[in-house]
PDB file of N, CA and C in Angstrom:
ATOM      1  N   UNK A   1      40.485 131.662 120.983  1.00  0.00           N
ATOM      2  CA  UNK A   1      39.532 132.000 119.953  1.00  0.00           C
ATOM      3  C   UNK A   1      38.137 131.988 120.560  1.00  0.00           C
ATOM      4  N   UNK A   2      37.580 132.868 120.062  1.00  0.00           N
ATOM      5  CA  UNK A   2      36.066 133.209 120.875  1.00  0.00           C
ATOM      6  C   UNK A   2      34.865 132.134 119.963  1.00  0.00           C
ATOM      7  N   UNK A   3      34.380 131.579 120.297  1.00  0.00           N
ATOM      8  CA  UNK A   3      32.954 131.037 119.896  1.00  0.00           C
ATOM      9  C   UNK A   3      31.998 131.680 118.542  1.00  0.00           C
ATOM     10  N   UNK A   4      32.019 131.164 117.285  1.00  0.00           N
ATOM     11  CA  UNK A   4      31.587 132.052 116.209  1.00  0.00           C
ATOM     12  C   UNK A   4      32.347 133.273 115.848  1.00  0.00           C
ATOM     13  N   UNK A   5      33.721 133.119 116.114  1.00  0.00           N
ATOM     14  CA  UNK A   5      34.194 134.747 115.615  1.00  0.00           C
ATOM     15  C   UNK A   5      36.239 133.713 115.489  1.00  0.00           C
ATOM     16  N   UNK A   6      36.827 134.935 115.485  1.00  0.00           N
ATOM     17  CA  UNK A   6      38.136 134.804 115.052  1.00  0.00           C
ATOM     18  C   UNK A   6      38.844 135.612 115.561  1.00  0.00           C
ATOM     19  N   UNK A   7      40.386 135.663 116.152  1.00  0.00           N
ATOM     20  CA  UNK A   7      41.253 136.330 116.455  1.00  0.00           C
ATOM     21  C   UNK A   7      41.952 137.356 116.043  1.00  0.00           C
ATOM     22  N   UNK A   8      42.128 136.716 114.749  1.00  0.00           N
ATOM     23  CA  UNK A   8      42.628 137.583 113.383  1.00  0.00           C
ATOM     24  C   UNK A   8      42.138 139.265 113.299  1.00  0.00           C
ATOM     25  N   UNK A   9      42.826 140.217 113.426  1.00  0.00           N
ATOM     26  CA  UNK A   9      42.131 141.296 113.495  1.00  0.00           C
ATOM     27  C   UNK A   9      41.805 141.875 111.659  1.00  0.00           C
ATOM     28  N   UNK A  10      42.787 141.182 111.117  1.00  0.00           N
ATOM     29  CA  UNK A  10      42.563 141.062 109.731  1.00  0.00           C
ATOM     30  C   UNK A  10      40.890 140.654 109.035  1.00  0.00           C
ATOM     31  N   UNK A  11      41.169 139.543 109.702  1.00  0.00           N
ATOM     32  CA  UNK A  11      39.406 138.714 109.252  1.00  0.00           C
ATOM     33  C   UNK A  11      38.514 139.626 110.239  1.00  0.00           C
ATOM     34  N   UNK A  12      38.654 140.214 110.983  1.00  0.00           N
ATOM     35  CA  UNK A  12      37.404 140.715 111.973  1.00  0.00           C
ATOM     36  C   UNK A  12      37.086 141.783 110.872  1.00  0.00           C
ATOM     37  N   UNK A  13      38.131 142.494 110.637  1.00  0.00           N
ATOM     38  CA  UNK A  13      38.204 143.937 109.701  1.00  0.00           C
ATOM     39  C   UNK A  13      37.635 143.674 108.927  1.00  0.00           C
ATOM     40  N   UNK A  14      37.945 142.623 107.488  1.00  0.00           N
ATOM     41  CA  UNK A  14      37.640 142.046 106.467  1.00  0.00           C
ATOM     42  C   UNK A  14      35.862 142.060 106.237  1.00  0.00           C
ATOM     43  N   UNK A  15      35.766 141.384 107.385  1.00  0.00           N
ATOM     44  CA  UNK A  15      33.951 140.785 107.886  1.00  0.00           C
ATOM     45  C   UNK A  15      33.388 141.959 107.926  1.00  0.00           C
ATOM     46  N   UNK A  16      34.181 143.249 108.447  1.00  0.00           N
ATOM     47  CA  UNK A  16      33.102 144.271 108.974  1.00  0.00           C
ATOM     48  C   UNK A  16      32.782 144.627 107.946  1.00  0.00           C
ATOM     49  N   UNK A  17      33.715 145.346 106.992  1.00  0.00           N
ATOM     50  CA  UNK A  17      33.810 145.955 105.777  1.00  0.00           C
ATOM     51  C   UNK A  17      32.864 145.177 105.021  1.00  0.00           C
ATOM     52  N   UNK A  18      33.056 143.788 105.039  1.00  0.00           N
ATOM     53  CA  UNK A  18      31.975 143.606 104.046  1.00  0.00           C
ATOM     54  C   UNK A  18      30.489 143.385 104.480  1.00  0.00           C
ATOM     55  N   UNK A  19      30.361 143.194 105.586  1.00  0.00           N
ATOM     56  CA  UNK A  19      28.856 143.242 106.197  1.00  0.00           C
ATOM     57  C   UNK A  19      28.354 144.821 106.055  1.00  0.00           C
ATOM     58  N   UNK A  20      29.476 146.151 106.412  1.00  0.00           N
ATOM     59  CA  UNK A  20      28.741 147.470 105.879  1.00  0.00           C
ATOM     60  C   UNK A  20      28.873 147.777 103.874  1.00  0.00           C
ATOM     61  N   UNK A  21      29.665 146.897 103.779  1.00  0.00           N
ATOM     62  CA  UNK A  21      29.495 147.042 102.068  1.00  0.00           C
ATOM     63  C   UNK A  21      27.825 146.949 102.198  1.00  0.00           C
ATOM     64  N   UNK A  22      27.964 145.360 102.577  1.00  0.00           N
ATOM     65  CA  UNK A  22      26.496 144.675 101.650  1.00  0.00           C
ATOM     66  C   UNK A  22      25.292 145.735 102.450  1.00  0.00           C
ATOM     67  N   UNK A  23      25.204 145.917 103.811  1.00  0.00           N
ATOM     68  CA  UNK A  23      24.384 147.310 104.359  1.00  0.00           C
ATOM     69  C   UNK A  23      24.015 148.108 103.431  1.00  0.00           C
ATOM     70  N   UNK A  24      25.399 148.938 103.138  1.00  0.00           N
ATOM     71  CA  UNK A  24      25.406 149.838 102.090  1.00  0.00           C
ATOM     72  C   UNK A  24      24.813 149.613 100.455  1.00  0.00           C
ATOM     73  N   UNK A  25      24.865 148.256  99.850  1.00  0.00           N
ATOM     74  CA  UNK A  25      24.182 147.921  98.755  1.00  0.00           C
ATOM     75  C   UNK A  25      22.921 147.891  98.652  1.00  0.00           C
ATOM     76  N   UNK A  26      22.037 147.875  99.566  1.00  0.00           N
ATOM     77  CA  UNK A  26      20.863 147.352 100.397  1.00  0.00           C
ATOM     78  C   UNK A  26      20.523 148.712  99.959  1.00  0.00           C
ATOM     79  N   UNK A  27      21.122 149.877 100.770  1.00  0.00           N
ATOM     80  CA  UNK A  27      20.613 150.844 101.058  1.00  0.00           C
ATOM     81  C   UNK A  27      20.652 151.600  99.548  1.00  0.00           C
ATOM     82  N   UNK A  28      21.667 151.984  99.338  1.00  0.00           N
ATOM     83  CA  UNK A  28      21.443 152.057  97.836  1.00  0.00           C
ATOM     84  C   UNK A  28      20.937 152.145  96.776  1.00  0.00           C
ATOM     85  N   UNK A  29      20.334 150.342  96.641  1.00  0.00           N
ATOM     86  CA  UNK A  29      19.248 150.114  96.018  1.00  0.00           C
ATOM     87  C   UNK A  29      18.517 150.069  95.887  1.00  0.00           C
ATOM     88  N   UNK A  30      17.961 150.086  97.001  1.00  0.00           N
ATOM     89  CA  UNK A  30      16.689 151.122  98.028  1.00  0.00           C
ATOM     90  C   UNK A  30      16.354 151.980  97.650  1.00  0.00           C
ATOM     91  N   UNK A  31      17.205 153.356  97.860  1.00  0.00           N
ATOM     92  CA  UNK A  31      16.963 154.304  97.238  1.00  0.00           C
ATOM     93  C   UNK A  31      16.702 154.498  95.872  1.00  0.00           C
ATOM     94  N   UNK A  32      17.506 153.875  95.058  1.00  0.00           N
ATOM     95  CA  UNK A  32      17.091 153.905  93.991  1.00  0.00           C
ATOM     96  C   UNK A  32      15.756 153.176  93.553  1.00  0.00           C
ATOM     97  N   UNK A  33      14.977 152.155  94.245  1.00  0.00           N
ATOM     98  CA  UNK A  33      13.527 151.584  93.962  1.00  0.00           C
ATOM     99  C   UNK A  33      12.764 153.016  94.476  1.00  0.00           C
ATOM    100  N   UNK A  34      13.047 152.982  95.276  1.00  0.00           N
ATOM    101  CA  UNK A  34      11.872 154.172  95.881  1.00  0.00           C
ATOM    102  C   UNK A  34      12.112 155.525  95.451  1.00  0.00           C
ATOM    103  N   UNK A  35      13.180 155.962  94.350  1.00  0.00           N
ATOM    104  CA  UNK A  35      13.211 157.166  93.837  1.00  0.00           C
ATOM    105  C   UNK A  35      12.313 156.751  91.976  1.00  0.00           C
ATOM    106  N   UNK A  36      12.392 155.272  91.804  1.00  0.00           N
ATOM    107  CA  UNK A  36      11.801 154.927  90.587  1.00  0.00           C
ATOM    108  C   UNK A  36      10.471 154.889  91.040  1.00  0.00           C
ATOM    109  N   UNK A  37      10.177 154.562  92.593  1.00  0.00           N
ATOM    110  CA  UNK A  37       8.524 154.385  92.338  1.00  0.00           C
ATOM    111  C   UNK A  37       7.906 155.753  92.813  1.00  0.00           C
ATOM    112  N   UNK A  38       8.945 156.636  93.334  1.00  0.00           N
ATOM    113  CA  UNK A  38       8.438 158.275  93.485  1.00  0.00           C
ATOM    114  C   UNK A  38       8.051 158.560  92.197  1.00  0.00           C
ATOM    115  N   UNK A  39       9.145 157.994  90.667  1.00  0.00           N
ATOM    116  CA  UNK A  39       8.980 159.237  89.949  1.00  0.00           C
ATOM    117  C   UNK A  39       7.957 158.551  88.939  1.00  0.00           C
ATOM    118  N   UNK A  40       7.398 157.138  89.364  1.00  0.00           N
ATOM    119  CA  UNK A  40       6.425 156.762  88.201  1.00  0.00           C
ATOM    120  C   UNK A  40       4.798 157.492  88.924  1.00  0.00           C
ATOM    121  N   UNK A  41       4.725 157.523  90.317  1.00  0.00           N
ATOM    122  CA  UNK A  41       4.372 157.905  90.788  1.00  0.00           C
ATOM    123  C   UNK A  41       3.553 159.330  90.429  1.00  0.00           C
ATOM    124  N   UNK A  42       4.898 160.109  90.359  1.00  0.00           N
ATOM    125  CA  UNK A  42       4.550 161.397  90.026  1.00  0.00           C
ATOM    126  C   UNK A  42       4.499 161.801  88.848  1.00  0.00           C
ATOM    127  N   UNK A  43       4.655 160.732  87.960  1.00  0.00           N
ATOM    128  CA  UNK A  43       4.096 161.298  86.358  1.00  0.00           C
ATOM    129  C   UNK A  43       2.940 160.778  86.044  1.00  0.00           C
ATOM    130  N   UNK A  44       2.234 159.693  87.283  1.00  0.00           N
ATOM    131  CA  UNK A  44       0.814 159.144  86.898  1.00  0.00           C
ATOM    132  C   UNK A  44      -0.353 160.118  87.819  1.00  0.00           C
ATOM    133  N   UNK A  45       0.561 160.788  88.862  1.00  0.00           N
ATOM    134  CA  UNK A  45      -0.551 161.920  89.847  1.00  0.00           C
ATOM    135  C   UNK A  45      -0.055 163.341  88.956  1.00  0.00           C
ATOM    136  N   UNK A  46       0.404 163.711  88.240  1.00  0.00           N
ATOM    137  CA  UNK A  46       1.153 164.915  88.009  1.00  0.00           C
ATOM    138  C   UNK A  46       2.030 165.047  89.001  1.00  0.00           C
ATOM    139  N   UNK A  47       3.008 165.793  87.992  1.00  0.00           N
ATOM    140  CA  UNK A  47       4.326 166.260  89.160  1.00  0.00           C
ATOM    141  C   UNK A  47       4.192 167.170  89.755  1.00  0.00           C
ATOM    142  N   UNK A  48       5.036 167.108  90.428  1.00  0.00           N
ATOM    143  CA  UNK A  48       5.207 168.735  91.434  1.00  0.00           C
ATOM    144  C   UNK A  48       6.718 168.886  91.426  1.00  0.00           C
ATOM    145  N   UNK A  49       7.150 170.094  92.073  1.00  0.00           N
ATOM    146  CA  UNK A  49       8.641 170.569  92.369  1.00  0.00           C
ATOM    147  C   UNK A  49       8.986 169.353  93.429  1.00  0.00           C
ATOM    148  N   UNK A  50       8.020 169.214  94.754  1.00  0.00           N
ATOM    149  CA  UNK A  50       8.094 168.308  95.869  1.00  0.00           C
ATOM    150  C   UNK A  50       8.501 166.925  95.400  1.00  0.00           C
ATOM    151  N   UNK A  51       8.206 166.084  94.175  1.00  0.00           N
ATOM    152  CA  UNK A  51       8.254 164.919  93.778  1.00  0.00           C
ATOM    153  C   UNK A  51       9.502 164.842  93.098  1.00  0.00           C
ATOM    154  N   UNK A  52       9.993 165.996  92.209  1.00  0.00           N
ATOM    155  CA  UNK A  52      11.361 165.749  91.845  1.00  0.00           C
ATOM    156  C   UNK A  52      12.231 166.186  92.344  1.00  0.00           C
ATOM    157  N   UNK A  53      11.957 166.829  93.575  1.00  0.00           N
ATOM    158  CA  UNK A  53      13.009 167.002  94.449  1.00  0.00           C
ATOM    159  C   UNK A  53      13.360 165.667  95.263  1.00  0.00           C
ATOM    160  N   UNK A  54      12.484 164.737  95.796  1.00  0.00           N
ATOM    161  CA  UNK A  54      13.051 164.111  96.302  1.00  0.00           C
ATOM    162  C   UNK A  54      13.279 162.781  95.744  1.00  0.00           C
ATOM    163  N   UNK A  55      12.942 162.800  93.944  1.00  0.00           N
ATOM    164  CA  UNK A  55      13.489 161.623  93.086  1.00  0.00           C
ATOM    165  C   UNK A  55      15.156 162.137  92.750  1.00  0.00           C
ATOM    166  N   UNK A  56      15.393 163.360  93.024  1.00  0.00           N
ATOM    167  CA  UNK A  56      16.662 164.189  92.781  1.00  0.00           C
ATOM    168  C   UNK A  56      17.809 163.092  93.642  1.00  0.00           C
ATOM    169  N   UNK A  57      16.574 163.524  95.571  1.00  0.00           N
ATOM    170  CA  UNK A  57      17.366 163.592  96.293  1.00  0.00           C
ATOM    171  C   UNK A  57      17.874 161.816  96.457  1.00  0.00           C
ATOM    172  N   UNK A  58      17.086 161.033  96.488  1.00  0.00           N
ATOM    173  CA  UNK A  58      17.259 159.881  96.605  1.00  0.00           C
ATOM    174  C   UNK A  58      18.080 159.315  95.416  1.00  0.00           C
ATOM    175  N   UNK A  59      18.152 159.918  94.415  1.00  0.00           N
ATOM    176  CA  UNK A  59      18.881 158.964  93.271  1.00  0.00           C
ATOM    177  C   UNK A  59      20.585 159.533  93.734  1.00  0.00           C
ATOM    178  N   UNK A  60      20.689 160.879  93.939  1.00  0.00           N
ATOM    179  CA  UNK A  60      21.605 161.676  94.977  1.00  0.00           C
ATOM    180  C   UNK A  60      22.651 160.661  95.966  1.00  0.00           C
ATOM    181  N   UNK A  61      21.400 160.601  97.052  1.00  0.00           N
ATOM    182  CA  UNK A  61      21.622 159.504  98.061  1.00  0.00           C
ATOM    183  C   UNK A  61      22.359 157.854  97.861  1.00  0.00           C
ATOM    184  N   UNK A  62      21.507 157.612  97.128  1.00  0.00           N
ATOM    185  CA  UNK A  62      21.470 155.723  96.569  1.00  0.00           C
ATOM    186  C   UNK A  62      23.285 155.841  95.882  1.00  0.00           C
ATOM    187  N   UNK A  63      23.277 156.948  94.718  1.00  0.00           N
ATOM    188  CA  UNK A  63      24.660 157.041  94.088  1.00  0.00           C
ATOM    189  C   UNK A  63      25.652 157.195  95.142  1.00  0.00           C
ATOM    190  N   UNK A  64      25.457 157.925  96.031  1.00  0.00           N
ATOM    191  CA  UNK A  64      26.399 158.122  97.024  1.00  0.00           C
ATOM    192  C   UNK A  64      26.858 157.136  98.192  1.00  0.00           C
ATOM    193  N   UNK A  65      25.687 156.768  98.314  1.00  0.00           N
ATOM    194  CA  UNK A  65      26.310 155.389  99.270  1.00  0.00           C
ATOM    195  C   UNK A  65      26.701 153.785  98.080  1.00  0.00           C
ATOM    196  N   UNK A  66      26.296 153.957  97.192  1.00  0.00           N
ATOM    197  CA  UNK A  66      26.322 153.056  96.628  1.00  0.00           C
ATOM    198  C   UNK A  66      27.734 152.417  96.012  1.00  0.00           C
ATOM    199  N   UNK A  67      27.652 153.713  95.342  1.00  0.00           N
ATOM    200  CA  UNK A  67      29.498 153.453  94.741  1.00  0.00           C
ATOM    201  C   UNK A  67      30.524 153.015  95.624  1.00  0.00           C
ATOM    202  N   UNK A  68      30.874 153.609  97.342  1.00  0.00           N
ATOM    203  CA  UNK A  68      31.823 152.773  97.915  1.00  0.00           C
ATOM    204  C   UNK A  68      31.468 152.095  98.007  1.00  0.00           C
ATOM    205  N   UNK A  69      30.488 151.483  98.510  1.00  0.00           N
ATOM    206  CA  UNK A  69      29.749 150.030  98.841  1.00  0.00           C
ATOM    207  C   UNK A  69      30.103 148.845  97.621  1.00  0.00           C
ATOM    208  N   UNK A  70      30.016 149.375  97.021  1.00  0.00           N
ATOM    209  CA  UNK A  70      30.092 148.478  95.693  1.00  0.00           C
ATOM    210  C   UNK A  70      31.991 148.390  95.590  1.00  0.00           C
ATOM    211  N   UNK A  71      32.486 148.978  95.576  1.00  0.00           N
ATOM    212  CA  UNK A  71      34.101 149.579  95.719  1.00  0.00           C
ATOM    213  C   UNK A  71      34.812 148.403  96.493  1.00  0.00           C
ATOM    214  N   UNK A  72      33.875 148.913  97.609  1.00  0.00           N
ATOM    215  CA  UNK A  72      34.600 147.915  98.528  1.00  0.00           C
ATOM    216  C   UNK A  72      34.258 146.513  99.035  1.00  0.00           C
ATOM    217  N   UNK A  73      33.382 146.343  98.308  1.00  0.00           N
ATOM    218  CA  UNK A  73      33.251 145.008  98.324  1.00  0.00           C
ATOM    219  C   UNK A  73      33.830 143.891  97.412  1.00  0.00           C
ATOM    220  N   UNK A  74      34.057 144.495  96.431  1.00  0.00           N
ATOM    221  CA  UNK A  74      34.853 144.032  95.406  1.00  0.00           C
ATOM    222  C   UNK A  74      36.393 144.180  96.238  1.00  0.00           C
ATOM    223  N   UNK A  75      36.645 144.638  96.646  1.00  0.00           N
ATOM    224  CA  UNK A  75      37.936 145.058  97.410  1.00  0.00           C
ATOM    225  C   UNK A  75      38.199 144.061  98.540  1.00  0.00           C
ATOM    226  N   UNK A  76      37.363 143.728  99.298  1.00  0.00           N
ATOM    227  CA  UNK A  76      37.204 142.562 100.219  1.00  0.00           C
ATOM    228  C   UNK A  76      37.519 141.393  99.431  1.00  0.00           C
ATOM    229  N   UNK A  77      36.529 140.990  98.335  1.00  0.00           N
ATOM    230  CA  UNK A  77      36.656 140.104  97.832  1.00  0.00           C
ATOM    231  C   UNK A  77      38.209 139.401  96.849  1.00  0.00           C
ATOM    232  N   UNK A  78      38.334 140.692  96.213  1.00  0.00           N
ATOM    233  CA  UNK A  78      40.143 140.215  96.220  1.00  0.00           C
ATOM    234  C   UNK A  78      41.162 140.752  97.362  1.00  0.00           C
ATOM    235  N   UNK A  79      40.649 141.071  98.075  1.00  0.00           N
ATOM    236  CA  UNK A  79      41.766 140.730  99.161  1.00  0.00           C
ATOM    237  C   UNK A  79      42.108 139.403  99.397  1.00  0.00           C
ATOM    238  N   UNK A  80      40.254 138.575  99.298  1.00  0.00           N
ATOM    239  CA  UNK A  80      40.524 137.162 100.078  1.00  0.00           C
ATOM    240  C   UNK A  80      41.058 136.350  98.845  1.00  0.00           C
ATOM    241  N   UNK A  81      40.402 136.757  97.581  1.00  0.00           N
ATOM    242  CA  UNK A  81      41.879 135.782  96.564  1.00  0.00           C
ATOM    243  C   UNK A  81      42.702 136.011  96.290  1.00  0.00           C
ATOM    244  N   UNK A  82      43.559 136.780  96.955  1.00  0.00           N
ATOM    245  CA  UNK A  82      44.646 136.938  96.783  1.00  0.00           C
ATOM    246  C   UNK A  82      45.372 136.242  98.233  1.00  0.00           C
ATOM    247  N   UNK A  83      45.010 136.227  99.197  1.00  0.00           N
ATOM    248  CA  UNK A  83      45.295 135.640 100.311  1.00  0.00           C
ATOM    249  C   UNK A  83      44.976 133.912 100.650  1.00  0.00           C
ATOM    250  N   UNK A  84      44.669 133.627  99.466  1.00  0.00           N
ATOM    251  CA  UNK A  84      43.733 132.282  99.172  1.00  0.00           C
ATOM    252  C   UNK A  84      44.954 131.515  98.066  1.00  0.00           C
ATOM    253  N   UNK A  85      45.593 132.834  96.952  1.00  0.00           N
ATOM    254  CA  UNK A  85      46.406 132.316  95.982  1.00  0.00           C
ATOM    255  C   UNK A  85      45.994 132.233  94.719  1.00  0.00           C
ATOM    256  N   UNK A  86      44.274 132.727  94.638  1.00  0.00           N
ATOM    257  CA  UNK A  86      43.798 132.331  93.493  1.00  0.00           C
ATOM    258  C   UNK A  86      44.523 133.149  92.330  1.00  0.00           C
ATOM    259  N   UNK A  87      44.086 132.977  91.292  1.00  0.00           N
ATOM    260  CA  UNK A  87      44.588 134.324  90.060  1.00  0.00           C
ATOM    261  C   UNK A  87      43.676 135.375  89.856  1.00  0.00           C
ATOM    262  N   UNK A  88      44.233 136.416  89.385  1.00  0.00           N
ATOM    263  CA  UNK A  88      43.426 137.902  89.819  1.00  0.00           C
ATOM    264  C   UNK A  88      42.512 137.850  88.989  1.00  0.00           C
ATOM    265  N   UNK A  89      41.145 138.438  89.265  1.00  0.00           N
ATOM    266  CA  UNK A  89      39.936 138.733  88.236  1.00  0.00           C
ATOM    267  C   UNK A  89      39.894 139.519  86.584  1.00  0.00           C
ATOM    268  N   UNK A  90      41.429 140.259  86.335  1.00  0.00           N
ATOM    269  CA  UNK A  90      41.245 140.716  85.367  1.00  0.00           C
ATOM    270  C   UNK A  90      42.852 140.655  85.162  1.00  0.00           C
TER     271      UNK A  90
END
């Protein structure tokens, strides 16, 4: 066994997935702050085509990475209670 890590190619997998989930939540929600502060933005300067294109594109973006991210993290997470024994979430 290596120093701070694990053998298990299961748990290595497990870890990755959820370290790019939570990446992916990050990013996401990100997008979605900075497509809310584009579009308060652009209704306090006047809008343009340029401003709701890229409150379009980012809310676009944020939805798209967001949903697996979110998917699969929940997915990680009962993997491990179920491998733990707990009882299922729903």
């Amino acid at each position: 066994m290596t120093e701070g890590g694990t053998s298990d190619p299961v748990i290595r997998s497990r870890e990755r997935i959820r370290a790019l989930a939570g990446a992916g939540r990050r990013f996401g929600y990100g997008c979605f702050l900075v497509a809310l502060t584009v579009f308060v933005t652009a209704y306090y300067l006047g809008s343009s085509t340029l401003w709701n294109s890229l409150t379009v594109a980012l809310l676009l973006t944020g939805s798209l990475v967001l949903a697996p991210a979110i998917i699969f993290g929940y997915a990680v997470n009962a993997a491990e209670r179920e491998e733990q024994g707990l009882p299922h979430g729903h």
